[in-house]
N, C-alpha and C. Protein backbone atom coordinates (compact mmCIF):
# COMPACT_ATOMS: atom_id res chain seq x y z
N UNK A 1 1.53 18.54 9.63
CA UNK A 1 2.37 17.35 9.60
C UNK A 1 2.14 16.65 8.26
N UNK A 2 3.27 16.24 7.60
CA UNK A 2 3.16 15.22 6.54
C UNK A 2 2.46 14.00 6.58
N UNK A 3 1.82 13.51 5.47
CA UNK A 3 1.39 12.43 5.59
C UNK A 3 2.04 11.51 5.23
N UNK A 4 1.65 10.65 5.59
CA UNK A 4 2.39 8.78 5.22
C UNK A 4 1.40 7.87 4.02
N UNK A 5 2.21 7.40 2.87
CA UNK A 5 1.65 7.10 1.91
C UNK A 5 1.73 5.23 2.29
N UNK A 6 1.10 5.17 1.89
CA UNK A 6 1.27 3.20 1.70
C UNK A 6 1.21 2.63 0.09
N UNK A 7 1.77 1.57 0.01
CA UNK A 7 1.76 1.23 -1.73
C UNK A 7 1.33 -0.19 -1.58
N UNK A 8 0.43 -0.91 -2.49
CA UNK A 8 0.23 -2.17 -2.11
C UNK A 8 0.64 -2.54 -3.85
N UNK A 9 1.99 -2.63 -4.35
CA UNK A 9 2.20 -2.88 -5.29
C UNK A 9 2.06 -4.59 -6.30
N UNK A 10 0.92 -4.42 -7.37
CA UNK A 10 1.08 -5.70 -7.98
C UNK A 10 1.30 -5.66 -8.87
N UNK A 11 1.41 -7.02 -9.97
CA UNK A 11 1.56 -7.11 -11.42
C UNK A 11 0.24 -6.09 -12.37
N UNK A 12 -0.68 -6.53 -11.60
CA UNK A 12 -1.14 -5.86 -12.48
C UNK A 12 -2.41 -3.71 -11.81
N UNK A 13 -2.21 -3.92 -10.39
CA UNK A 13 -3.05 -3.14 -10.69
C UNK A 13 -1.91 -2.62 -8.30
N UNK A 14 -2.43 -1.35 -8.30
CA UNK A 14 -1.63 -1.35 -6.86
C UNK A 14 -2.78 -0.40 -6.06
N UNK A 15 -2.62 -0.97 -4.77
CA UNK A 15 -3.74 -0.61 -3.92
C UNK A 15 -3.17 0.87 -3.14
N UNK A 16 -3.54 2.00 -3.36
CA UNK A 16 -2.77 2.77 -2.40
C UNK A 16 -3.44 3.54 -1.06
N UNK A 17 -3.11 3.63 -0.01
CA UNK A 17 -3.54 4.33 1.24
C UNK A 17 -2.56 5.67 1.94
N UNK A 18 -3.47 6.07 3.03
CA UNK A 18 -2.94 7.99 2.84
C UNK A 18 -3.29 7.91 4.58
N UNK A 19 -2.29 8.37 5.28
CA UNK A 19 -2.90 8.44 6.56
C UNK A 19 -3.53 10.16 6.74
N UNK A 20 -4.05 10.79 7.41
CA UNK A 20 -4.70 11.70 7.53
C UNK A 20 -3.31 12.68 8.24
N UNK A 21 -3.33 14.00 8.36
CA UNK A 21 -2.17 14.85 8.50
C UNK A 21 -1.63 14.92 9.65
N UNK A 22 -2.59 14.14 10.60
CA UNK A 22 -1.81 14.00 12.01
C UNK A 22 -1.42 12.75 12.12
N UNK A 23 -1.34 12.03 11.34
CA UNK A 23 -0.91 10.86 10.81
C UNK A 23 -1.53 9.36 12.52
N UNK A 24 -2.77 9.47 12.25
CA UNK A 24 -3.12 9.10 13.43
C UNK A 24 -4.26 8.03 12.36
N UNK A 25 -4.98 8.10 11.31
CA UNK A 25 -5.60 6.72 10.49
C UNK A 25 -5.33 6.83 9.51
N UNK A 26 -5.22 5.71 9.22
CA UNK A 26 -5.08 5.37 7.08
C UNK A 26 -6.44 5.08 6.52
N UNK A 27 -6.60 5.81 5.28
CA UNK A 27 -7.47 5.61 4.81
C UNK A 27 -7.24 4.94 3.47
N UNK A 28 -7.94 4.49 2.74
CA UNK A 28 -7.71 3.72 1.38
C UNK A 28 -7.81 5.02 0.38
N UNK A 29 -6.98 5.13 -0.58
CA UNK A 29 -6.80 6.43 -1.24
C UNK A 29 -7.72 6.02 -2.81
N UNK A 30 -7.08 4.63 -3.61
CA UNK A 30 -7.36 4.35 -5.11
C UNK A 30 -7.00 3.32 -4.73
N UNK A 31 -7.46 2.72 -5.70
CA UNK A 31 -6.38 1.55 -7.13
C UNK A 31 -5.96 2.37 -8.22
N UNK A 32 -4.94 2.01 -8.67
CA UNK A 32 -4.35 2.46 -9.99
C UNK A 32 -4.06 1.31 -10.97
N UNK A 33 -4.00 1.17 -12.12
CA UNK A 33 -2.81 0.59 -12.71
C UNK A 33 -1.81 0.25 -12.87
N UNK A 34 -0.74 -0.63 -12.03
CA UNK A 34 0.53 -0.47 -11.77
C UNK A 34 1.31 0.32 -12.81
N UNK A 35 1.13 0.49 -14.08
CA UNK A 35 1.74 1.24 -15.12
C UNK A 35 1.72 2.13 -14.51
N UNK A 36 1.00 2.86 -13.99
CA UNK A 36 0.72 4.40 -13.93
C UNK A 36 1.03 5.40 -12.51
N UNK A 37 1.72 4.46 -12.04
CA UNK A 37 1.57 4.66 -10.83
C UNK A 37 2.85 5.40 -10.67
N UNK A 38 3.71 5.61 -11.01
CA UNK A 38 5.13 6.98 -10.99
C UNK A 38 3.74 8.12 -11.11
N UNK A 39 3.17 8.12 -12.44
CA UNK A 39 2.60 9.25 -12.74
C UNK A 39 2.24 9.67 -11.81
N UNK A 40 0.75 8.86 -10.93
CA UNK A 40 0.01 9.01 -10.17
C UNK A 40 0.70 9.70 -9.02
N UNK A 41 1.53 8.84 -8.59
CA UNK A 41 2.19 9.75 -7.33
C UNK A 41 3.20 10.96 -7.83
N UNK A 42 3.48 11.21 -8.86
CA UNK A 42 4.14 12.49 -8.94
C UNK A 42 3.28 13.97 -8.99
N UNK A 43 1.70 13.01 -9.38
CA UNK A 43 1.00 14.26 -9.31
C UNK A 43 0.36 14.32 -7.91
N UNK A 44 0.53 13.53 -7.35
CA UNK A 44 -0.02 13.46 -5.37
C UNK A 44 0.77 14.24 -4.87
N UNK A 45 2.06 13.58 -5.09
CA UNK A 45 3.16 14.44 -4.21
C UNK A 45 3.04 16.11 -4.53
N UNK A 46 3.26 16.45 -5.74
CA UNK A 46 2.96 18.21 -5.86
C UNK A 46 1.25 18.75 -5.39
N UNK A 47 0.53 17.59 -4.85
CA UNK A 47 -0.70 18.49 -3.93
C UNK A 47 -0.86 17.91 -2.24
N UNK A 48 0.03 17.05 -1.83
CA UNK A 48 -0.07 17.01 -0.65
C UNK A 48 1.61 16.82 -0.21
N UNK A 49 1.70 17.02 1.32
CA UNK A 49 3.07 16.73 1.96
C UNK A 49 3.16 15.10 2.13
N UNK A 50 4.03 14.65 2.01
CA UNK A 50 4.23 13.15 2.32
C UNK A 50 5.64 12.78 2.81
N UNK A 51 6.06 13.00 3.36
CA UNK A 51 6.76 12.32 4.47
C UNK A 51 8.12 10.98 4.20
N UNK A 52 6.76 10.09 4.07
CA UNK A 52 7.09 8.57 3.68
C UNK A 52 6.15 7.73 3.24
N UNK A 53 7.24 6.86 2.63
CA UNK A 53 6.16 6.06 1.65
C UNK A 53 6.46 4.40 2.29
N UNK A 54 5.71 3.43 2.66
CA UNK A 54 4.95 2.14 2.97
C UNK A 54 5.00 1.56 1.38
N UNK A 55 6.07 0.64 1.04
CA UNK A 55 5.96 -0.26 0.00
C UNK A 55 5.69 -1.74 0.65
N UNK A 56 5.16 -2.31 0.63
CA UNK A 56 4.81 -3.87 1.16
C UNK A 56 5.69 -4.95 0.22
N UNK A 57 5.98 -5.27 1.42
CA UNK A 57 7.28 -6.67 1.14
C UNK A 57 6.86 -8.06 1.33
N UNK A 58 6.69 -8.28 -0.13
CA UNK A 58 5.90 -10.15 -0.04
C UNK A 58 6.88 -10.77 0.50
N UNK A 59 6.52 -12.15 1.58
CA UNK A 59 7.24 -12.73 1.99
C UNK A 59 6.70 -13.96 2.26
N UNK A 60 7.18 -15.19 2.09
CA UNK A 60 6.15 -16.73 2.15
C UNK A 60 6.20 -16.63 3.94
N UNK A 61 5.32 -18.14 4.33
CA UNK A 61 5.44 -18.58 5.56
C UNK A 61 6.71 -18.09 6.70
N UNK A 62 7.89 -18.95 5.65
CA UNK A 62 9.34 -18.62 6.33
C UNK A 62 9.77 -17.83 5.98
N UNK A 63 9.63 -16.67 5.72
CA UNK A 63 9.74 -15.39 5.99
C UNK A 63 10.96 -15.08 4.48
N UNK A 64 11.04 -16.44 3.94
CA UNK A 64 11.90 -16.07 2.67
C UNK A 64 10.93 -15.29 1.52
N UNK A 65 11.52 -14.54 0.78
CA UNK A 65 10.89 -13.41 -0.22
C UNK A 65 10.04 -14.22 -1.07
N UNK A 66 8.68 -13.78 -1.84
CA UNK A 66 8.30 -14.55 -2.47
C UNK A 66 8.14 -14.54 -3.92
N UNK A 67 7.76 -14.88 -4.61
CA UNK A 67 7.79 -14.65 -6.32
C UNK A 67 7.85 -13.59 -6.82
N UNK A 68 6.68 -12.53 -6.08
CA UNK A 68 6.54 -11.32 -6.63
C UNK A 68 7.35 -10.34 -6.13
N UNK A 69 8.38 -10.78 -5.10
CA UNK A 69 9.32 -9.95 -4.87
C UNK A 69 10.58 -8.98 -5.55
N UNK A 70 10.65 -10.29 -6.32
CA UNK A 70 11.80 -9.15 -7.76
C UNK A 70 11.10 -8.20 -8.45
N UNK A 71 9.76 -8.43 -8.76
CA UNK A 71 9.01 -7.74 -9.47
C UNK A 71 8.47 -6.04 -8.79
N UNK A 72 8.57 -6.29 -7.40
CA UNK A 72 8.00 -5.17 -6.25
C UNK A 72 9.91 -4.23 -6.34
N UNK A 73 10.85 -5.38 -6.45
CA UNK A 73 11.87 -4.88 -5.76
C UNK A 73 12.44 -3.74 -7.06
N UNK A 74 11.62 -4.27 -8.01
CA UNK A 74 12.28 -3.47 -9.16
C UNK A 74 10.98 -2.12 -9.23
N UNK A 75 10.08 -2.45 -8.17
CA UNK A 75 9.38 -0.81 -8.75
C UNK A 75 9.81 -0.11 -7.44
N UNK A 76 10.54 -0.68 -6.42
CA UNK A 76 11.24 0.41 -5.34
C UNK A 76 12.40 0.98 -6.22
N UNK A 77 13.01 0.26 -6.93
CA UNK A 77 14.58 1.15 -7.40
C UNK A 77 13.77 2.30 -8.48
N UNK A 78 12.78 1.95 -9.30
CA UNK A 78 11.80 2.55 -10.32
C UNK A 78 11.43 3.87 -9.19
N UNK A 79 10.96 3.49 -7.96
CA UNK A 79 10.41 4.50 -7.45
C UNK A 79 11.67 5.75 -6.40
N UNK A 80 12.91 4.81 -6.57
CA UNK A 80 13.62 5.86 -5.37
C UNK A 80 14.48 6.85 -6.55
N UNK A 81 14.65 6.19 -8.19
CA UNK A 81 15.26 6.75 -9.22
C UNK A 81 14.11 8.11 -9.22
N UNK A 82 12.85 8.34 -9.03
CA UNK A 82 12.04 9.04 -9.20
C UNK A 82 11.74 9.97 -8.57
N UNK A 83 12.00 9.29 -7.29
CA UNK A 83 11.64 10.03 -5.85
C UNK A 83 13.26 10.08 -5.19
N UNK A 84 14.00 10.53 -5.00
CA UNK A 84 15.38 10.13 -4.36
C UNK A 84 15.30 10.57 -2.65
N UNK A 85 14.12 11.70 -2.59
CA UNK A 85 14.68 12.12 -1.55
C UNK A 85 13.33 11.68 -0.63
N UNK A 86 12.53 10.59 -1.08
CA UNK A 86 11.21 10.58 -0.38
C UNK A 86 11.94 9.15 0.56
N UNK A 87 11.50 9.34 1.51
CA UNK A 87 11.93 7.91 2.88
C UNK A 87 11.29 6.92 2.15
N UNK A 88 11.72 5.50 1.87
CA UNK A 88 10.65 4.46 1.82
C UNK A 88 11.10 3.66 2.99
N UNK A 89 9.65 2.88 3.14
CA UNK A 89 9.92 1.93 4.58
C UNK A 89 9.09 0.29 3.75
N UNK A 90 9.89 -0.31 3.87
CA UNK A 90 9.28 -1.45 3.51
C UNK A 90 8.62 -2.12 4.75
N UNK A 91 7.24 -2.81 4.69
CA UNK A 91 6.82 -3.45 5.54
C UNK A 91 6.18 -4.56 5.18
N UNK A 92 6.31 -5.51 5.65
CA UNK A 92 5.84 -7.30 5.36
C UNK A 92 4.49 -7.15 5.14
N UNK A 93 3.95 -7.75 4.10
CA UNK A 93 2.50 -7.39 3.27
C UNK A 93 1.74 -8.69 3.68
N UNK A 94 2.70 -9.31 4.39
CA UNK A 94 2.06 -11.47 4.76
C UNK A 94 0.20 -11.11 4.98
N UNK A 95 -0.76 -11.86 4.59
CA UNK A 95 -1.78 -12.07 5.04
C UNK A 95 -2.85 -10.76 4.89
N UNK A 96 -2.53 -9.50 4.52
CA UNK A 96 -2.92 -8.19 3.94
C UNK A 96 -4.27 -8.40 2.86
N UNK A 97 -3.77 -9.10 2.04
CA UNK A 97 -5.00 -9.46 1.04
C UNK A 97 -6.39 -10.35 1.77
N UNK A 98 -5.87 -11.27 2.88
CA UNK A 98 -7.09 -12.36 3.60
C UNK A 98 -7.30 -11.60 4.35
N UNK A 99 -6.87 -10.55 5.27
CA UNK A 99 -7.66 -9.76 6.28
C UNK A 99 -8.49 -8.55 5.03
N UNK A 100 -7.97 -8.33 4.21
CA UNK A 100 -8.69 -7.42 3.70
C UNK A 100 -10.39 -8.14 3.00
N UNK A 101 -10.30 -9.20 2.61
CA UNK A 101 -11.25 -10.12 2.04
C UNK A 101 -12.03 -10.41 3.16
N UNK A 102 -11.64 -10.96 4.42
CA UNK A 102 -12.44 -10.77 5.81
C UNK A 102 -13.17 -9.86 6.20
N UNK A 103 -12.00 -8.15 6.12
CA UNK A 103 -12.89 -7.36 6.57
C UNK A 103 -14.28 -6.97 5.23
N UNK A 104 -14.00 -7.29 4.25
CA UNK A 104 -15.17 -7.16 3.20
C UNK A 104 -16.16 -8.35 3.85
N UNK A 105 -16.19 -9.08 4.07
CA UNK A 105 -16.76 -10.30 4.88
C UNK A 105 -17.55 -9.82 6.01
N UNK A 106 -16.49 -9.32 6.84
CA UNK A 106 -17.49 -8.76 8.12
C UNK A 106 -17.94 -7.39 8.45
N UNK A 107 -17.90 -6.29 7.17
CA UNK A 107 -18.60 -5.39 6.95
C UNK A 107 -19.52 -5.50 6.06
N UNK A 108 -20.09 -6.96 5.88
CA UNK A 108 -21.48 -7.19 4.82
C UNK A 108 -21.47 -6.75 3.32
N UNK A 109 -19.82 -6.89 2.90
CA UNK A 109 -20.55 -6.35 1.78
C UNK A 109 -20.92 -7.58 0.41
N UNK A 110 -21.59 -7.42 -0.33
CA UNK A 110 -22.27 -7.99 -1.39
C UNK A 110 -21.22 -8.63 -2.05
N UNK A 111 -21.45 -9.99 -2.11
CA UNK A 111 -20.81 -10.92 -3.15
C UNK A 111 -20.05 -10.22 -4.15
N UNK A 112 -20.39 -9.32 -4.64
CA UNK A 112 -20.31 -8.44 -6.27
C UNK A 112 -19.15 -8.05 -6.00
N UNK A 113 -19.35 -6.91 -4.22
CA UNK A 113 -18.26 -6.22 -3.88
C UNK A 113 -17.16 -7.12 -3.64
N UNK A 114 -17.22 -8.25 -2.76
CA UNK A 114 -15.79 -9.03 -2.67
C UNK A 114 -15.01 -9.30 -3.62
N UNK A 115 -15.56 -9.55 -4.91
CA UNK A 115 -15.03 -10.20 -5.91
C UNK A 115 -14.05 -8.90 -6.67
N UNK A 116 -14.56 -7.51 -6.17
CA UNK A 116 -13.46 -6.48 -7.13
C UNK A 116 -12.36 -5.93 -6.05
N UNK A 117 -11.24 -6.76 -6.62
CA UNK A 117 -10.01 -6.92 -6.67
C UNK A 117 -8.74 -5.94 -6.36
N UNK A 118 -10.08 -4.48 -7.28
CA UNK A 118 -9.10 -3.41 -7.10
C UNK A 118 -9.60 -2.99 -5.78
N UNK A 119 -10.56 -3.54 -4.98
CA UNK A 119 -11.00 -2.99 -3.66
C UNK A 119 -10.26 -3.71 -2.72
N UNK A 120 -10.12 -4.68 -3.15
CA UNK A 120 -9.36 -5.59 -1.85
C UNK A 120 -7.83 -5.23 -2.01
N UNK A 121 -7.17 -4.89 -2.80
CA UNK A 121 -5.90 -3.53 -2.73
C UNK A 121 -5.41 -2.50 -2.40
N UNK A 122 -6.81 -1.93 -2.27
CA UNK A 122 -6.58 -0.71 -1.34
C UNK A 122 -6.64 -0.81 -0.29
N UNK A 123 -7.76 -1.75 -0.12
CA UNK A 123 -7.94 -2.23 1.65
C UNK A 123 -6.68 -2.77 2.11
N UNK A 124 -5.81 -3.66 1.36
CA UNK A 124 -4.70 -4.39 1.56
C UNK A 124 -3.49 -3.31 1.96
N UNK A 125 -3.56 -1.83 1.31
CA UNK A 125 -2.50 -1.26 1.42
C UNK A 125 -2.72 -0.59 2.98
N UNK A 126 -4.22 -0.20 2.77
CA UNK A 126 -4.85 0.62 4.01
C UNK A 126 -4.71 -0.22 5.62
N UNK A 127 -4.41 -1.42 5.50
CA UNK A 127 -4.08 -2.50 6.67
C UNK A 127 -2.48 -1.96 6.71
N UNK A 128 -1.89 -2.28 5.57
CA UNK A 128 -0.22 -2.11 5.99
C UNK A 128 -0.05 -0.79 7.03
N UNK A 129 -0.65 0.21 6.46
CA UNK A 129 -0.14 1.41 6.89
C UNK A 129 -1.15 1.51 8.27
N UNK A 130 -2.19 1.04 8.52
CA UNK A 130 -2.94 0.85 10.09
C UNK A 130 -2.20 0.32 10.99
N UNK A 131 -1.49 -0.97 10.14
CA UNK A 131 -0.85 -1.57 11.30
C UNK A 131 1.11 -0.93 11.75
N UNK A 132 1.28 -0.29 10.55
CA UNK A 132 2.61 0.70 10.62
C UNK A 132 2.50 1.75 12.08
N UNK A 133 1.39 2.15 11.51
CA UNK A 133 0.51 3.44 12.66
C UNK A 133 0.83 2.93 14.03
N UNK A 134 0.26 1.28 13.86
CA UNK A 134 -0.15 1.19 15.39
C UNK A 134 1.39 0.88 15.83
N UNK A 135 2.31 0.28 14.91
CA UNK A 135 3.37 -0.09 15.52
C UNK A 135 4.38 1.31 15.97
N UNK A 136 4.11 2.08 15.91
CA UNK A 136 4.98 3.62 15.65
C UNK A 136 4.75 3.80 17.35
N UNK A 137 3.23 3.60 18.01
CA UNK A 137 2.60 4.28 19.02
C UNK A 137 3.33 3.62 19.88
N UNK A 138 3.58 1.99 19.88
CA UNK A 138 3.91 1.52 20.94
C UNK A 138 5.64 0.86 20.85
């Protein structure tokens, strides 16, 4: 079975996650460089199956789009010009970054660790696509 990719796309750096081939957990894959990130996944895609791809959709309180939304919305057209025939699924990214900073919180890790950024991105992407998972089951 194909796997399911997740993208936690930012200005400056994007968190990405990979569910496992029975597509049953996500795991946190990298951080990348948002520059680099066509590259990155063009060389993923020619060594694993993927399915579909999880882009996260900023959205404020009221559910209206938020700043960084033009900026995300322009690396989906960047990414479907690239990819044409790969599924994307957008899913609401709300609160992704504070549960990810929590769960660094309540898995003990070291001051040092909370503070790197590119960790709390992957974790951020690795929530989207956990909670995609769980929504699929039920």
């Amino acid at each position: 079975m194909p796997r399911i990719l997740s993208i936690d796309y930012g200005q400056k750096r994007t968190g990405i996650a990979v569910t496992d081939e029975m597509q049953i957990i996500a795991s946190g894959l990298t951080t990348i460089p948002s520059a680099t990130a066509i590259a990155f996944l063009k060389d993923y895609f020619t060594k694993e199956k993927v399915e579909a791809v999880l882009i996260g959709e900023p959205k404020q309180m009221n559910g209206q789009p938020s700043e960084s939304a033009s900026m995300i919305k322009g690396f989906v057209t960047h990414f479907t010009n690239h990819f044409p025939e790969m599924k994307v699924i957008r899913v609401d990214e709300r609160f992704t970054s504070k549960m990810a900073f929590q769960s660094m919180i309540d898995t003990k890790l070291s001051k040092k660790h909370r503070q790197n950024k590119a960790l709390i991105d992957e974790i951020s992407a690795t929530i989207m696509l956990q909670d995609y998972l769980s929504s699929k089951r039920f």
